[in-house]
C-alpha atoms as a PDB file:
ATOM      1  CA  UNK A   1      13.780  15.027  -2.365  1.00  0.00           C
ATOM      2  CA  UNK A   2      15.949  12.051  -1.838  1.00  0.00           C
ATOM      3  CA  UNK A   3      18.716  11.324  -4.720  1.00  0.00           C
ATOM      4  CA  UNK A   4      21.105   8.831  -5.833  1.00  0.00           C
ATOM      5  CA  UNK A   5      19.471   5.374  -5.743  1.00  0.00           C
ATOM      6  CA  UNK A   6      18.377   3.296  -8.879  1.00  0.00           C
ATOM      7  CA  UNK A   7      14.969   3.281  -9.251  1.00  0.00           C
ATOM      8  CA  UNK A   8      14.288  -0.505  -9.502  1.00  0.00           C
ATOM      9  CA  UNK A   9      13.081  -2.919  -6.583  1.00  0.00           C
ATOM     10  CA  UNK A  10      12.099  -6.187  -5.816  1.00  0.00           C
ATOM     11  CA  UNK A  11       8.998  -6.990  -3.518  1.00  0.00           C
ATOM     12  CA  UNK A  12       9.231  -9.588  -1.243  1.00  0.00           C
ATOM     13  CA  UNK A  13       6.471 -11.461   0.842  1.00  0.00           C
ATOM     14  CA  UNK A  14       6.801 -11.919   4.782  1.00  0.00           C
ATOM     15  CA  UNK A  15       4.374 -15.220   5.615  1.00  0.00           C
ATOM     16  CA  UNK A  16       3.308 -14.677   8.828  1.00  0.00           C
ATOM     17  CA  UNK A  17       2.081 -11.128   8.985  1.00  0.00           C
ATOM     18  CA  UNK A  18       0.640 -10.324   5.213  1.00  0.00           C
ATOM     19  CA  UNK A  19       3.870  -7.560   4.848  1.00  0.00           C
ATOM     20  CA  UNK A  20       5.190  -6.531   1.960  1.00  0.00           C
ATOM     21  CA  UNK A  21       9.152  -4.806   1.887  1.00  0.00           C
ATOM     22  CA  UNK A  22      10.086  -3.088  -1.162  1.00  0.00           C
ATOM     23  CA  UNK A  23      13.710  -3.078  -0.956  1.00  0.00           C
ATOM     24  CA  UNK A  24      15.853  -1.019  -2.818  1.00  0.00           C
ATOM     25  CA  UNK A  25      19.672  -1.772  -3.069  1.00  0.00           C
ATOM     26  CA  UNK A  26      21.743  -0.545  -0.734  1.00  0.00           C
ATOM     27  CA  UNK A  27      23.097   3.164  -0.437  1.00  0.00           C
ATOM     28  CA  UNK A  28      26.404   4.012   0.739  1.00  0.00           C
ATOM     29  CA  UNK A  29      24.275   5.192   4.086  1.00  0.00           C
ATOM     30  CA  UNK A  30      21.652   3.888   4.833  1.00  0.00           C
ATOM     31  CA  UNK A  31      19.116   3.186   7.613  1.00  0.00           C
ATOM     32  CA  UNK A  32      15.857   1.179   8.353  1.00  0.00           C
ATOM     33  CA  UNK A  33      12.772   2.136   9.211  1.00  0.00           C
ATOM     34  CA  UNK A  34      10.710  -0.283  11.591  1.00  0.00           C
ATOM     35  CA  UNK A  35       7.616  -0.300  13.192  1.00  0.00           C
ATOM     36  CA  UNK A  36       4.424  -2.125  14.730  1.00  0.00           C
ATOM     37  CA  UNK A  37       1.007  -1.517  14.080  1.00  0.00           C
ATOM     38  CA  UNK A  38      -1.012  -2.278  17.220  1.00  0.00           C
ATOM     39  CA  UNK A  39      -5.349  -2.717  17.326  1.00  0.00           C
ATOM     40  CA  UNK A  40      -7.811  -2.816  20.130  1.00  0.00           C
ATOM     41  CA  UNK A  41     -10.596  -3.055  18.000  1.00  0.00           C
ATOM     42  CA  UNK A  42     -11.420  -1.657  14.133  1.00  0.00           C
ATOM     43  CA  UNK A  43      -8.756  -3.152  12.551  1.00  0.00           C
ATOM     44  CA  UNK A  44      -8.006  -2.370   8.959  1.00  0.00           C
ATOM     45  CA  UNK A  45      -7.463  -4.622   6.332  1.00  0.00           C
ATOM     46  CA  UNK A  46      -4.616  -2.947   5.104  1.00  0.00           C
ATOM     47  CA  UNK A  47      -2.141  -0.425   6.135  1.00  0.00           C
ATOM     48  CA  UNK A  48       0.224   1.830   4.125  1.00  0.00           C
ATOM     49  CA  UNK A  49       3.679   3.626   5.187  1.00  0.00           C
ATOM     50  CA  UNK A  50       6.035   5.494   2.969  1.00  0.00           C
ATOM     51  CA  UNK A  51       8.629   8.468   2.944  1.00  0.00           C
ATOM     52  CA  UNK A  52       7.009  11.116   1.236  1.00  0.00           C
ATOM     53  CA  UNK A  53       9.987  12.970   0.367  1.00  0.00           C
ATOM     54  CA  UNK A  54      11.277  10.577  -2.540  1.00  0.00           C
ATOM     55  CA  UNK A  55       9.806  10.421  -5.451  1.00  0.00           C
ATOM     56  CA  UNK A  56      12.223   8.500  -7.887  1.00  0.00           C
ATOM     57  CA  UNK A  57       9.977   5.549  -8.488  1.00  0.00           C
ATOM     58  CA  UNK A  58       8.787   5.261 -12.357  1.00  0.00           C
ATOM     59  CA  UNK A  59       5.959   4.000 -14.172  1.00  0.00           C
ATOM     60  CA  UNK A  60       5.667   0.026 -14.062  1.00  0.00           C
ATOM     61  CA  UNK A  61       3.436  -2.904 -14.370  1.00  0.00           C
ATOM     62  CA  UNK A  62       1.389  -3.521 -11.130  1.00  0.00           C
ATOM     63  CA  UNK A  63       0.099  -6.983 -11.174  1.00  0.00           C
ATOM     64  CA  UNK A  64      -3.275  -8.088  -8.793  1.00  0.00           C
ATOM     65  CA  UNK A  65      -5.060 -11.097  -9.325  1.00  0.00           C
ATOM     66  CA  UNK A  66      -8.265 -12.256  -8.346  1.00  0.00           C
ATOM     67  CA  UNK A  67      -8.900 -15.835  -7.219  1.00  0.00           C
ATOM     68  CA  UNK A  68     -12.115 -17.290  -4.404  1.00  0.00           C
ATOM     69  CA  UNK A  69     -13.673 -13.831  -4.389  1.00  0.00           C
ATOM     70  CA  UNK A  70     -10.475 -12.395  -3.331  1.00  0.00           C
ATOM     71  CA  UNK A  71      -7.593  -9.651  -4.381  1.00  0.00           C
ATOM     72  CA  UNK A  72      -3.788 -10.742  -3.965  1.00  0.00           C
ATOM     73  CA  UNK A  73      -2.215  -8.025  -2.585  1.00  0.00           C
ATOM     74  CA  UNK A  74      -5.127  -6.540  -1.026  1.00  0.00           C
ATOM     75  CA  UNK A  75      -2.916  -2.961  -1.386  1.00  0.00           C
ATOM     76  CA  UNK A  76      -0.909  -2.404  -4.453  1.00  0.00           C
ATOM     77  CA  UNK A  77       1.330   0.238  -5.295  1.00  0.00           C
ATOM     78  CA  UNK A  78       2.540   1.840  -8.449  1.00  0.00           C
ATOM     79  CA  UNK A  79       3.808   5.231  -9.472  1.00  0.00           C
ATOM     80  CA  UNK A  80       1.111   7.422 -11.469  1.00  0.00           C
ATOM     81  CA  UNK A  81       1.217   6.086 -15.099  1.00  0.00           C
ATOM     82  CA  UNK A  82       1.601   2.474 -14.040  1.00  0.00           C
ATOM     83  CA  UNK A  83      -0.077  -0.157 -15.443  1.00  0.00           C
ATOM     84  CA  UNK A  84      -2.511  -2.162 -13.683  1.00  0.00           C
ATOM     85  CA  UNK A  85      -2.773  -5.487 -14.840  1.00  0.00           C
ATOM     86  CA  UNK A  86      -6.035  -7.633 -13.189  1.00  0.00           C
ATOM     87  CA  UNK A  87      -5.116 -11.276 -13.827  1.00  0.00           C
ATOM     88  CA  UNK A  88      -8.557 -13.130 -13.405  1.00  0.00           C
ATOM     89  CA  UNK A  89      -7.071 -16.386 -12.053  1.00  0.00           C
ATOM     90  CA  UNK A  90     -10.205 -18.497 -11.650  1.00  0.00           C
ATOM     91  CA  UNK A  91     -12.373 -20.556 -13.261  1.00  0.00           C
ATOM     92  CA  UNK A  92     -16.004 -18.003 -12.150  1.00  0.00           C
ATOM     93  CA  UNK A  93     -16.201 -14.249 -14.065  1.00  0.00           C
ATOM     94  CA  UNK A  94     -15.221 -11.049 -12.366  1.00  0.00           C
ATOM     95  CA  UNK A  95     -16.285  -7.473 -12.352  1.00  0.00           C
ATOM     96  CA  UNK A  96     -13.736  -4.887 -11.718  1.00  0.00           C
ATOM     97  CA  UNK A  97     -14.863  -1.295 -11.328  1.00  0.00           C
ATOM     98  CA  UNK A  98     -14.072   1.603  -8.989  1.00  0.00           C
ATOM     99  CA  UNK A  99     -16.441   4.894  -8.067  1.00  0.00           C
ATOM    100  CA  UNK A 100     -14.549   7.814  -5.982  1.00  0.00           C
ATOM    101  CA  UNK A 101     -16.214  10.987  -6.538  1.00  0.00           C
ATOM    102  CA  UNK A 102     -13.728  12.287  -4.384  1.00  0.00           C
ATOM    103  CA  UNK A 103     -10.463  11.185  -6.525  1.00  0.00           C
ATOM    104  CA  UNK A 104     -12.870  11.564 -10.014  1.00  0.00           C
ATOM    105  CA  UNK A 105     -12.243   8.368 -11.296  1.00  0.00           C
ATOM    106  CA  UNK A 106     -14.721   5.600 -12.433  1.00  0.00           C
ATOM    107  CA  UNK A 107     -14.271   2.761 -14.409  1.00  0.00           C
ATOM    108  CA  UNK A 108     -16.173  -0.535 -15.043  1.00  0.00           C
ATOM    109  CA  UNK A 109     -13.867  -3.037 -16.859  1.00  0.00           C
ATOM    110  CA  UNK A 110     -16.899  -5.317 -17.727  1.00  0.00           C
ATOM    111  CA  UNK A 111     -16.992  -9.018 -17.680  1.00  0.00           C
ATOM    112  CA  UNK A 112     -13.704 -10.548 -16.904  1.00  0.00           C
ATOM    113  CA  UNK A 113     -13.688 -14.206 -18.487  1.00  0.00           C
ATOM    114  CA  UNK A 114     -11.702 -16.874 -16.209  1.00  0.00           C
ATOM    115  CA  UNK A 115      -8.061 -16.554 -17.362  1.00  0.00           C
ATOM    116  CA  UNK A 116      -8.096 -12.927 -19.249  1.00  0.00           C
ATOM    117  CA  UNK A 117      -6.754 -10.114 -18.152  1.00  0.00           C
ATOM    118  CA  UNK A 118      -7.571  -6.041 -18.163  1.00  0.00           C
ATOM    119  CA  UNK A 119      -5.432  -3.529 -17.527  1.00  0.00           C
ATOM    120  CA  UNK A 120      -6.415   0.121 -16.196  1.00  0.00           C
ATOM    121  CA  UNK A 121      -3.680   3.030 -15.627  1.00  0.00           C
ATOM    122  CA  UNK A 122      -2.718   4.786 -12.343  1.00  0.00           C
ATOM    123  CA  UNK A 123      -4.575   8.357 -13.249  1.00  0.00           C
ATOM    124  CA  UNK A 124      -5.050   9.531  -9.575  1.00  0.00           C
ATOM    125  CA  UNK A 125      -2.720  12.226  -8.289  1.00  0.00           C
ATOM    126  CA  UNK A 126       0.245  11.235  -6.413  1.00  0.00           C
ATOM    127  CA  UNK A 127      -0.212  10.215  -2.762  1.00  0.00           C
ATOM    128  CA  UNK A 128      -3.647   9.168  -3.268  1.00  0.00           C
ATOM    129  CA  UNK A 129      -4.988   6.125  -2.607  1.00  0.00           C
ATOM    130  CA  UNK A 130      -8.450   4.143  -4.788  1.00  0.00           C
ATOM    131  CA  UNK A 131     -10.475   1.864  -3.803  1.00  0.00           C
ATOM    132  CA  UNK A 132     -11.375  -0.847  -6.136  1.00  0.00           C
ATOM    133  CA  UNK A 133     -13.837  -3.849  -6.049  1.00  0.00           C
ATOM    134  CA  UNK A 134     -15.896  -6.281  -7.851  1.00  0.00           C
ATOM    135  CA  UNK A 135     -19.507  -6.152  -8.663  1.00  0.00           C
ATOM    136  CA  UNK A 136     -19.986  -9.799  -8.866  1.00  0.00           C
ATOM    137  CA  UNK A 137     -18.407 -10.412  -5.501  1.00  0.00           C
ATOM    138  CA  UNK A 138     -19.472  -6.873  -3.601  1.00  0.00           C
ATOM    139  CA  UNK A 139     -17.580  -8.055  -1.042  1.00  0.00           C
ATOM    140  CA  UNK A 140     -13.988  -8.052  -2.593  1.00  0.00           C
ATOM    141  CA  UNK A 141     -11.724  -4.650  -2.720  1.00  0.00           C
ATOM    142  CA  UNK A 142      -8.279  -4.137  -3.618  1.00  0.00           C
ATOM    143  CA  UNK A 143      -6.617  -0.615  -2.524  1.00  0.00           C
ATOM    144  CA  UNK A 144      -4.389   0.591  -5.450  1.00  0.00           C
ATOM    145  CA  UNK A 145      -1.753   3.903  -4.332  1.00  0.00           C
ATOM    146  CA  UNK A 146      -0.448   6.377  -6.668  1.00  0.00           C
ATOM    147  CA  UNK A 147       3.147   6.868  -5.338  1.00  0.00           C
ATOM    148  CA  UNK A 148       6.610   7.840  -6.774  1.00  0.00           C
ATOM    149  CA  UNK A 149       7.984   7.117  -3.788  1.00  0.00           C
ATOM    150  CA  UNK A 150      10.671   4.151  -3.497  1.00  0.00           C
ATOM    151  CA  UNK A 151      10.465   3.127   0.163  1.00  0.00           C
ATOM    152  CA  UNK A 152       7.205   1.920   1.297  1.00  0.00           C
ATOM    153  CA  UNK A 153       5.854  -0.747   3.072  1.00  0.00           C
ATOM    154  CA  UNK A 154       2.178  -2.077   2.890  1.00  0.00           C
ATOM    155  CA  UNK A 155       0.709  -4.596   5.315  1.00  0.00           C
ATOM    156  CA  UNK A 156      -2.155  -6.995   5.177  1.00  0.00           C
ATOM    157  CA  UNK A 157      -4.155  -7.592   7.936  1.00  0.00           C
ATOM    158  CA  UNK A 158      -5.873 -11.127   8.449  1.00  0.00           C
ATOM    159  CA  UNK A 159      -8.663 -11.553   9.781  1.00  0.00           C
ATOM    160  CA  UNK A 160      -8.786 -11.358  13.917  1.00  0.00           C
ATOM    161  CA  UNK A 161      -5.038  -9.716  13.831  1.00  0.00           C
ATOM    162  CA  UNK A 162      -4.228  -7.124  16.254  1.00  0.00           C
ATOM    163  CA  UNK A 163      -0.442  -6.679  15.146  1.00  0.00           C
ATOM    164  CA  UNK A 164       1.763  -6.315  12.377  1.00  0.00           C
ATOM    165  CA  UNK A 165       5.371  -5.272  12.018  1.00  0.00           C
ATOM    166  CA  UNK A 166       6.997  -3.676   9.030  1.00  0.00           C
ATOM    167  CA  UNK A 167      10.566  -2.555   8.204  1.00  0.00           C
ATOM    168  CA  UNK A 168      11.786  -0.595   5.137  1.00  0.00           C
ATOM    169  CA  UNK A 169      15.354  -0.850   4.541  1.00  0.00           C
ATOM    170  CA  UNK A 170      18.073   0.978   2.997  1.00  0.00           C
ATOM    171  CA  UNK A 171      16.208   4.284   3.423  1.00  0.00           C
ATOM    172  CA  UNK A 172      18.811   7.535   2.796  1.00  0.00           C
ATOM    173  CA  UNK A 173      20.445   8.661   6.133  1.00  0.00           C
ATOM    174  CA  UNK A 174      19.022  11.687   7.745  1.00  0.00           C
ATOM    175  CA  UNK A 175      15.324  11.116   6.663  1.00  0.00           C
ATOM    176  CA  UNK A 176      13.101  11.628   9.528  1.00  0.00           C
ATOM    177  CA  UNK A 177       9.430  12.258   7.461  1.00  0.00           C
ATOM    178  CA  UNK A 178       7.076   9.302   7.269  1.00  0.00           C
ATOM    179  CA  UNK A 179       3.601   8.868   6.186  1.00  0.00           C
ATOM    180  CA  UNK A 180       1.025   6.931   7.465  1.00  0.00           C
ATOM    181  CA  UNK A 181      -2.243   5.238   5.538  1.00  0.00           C
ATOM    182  CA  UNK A 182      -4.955   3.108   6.265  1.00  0.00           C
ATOM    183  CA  UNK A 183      -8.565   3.182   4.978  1.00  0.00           C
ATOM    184  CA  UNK A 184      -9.766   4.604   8.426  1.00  0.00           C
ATOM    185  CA  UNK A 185      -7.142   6.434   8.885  1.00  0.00           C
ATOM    186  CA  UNK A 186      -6.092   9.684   6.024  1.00  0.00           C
ATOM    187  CA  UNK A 187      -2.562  10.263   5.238  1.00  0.00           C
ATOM    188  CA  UNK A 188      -0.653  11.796   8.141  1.00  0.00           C
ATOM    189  CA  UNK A 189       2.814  12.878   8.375  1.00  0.00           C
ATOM    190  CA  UNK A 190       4.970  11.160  11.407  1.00  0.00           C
ATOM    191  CA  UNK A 191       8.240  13.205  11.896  1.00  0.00           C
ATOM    192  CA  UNK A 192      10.092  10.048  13.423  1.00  0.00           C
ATOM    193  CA  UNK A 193      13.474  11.798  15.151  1.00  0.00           C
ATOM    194  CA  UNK A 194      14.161   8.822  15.930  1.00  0.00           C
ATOM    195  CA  UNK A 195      11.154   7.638  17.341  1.00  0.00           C
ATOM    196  CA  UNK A 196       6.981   8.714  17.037  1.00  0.00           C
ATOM    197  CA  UNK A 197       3.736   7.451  17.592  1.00  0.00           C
ATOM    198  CA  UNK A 198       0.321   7.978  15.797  1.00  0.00           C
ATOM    199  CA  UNK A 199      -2.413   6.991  17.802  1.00  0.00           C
ATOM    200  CA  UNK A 200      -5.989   6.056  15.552  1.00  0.00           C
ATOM    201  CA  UNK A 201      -9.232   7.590  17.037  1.00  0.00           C
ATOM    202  CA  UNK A 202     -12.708   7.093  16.200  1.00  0.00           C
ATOM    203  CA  UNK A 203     -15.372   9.699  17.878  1.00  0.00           C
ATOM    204  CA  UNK A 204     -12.975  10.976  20.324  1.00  0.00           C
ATOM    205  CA  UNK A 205     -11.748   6.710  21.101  1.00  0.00           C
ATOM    206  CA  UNK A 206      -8.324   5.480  20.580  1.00  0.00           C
ATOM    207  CA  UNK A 207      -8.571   2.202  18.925  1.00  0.00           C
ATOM    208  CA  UNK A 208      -5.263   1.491  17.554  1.00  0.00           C
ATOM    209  CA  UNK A 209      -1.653   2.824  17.086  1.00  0.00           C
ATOM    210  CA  UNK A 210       1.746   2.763  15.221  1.00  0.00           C
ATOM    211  CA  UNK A 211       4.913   3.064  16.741  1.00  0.00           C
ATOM    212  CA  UNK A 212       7.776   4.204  13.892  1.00  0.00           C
ATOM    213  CA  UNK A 213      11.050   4.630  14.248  1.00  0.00           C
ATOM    214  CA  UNK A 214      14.159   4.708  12.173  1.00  0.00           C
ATOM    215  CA  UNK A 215      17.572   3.152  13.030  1.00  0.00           C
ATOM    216  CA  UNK A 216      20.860   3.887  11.693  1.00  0.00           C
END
């Protein structure tokens, strides 16, 4: 477990790639961890990577909106007991409900008028990760992940991308452990000493990969 940080952070949104960095301040040491997601074919629409080890992130208000039959983010993280506030931001009604028998959670917020609001909590263990969508628009979803952990990184794929980049910064000295997400792909660990590689298969094809590594 990594200590001695202040648990809040600010989220900032890279333009060209759909990345989000949740950057902490600065430790006394610190180091980055950077990496590229790379696609031949399959791409997800999202992509998760955090260090498993911390968990000093707390409770907070995760905000996703709904606009054009879409989610913004498309993957949202909060730390189990969050808030999740769904901001319906257009002028048609929405439908917000998710079904995993797997994580045993199901909920069906009802009609969402243009310009209310509903709120549901993070009640899925830690480290998991629920899928959410809309049954007025069946094709919308929103990925929501249950994580105390303060250095992540989530990515948005658009559509036709093959690559994406992500960095987290300030990330204690002498971590080496990172975890890997997408909706394909289940959580695996990556010990990154300094460097790994995860490659993504699909009956027994490699269709994608991520490089990771972590610089001092």
């Amino acid at each position: 477990m990594f200590t001695g940080l202040p648990s809040f952070r600010s989220v900032a949104r890279c333009p060209a790639g759909g990345l989000l960095l949740l950057a902490l301040p600065v430790a006394a040491t610190a180091a980055t961890v950077e990496g590229t997601f790379t696609f031949t074919k399959l791409t997800p629409s999202v992509a998760l990577v955090y260090l498993p080890e911390d968990t000093g992130a707390l409770p907070q208000e995760v905000a996703i909106s709904h606009k054009n039959k879409a989610f913004t983010p498309r993957l949202a993280v909060g730390a189990p007991g969050s808030a999740v506030l769904f901001r319906n931001e257009d002028t048609a009604q929405y439908n917000i409900f998710a079904e995993d028998k797997e994580l045993k959670i199901s909920f069906d917020a009802g009609i969402s008028e243009p310009g209310s609001s509903v709120e549901q909590k993070v009640t899925w263990p830690e480290g998991t990760v629920l899928r959410c969508g809309c049954k007025v628009h069946p094709a919308m979803e929103v990925y929501i992940a249950a994580l105390r952990s303060r250095f992540v990184a989530t990515v948005e794929f658009a559509p036709g991308q093959k690559t994406a980049s992500f960095s987290i910064p300030d990330v204690p000295t002498g971590a080496t452990l990172v975890r890997v997400w997408t909706p394909r792909q289940p959580a695996t660990d990556l010990k990154a000493t300094p460097s790994a590689i995860l490659d993504f298969t699909h009956k027994g094809a490699t269709y994608g990969s991520v490089a990771v590594t972590i610089k001092p």
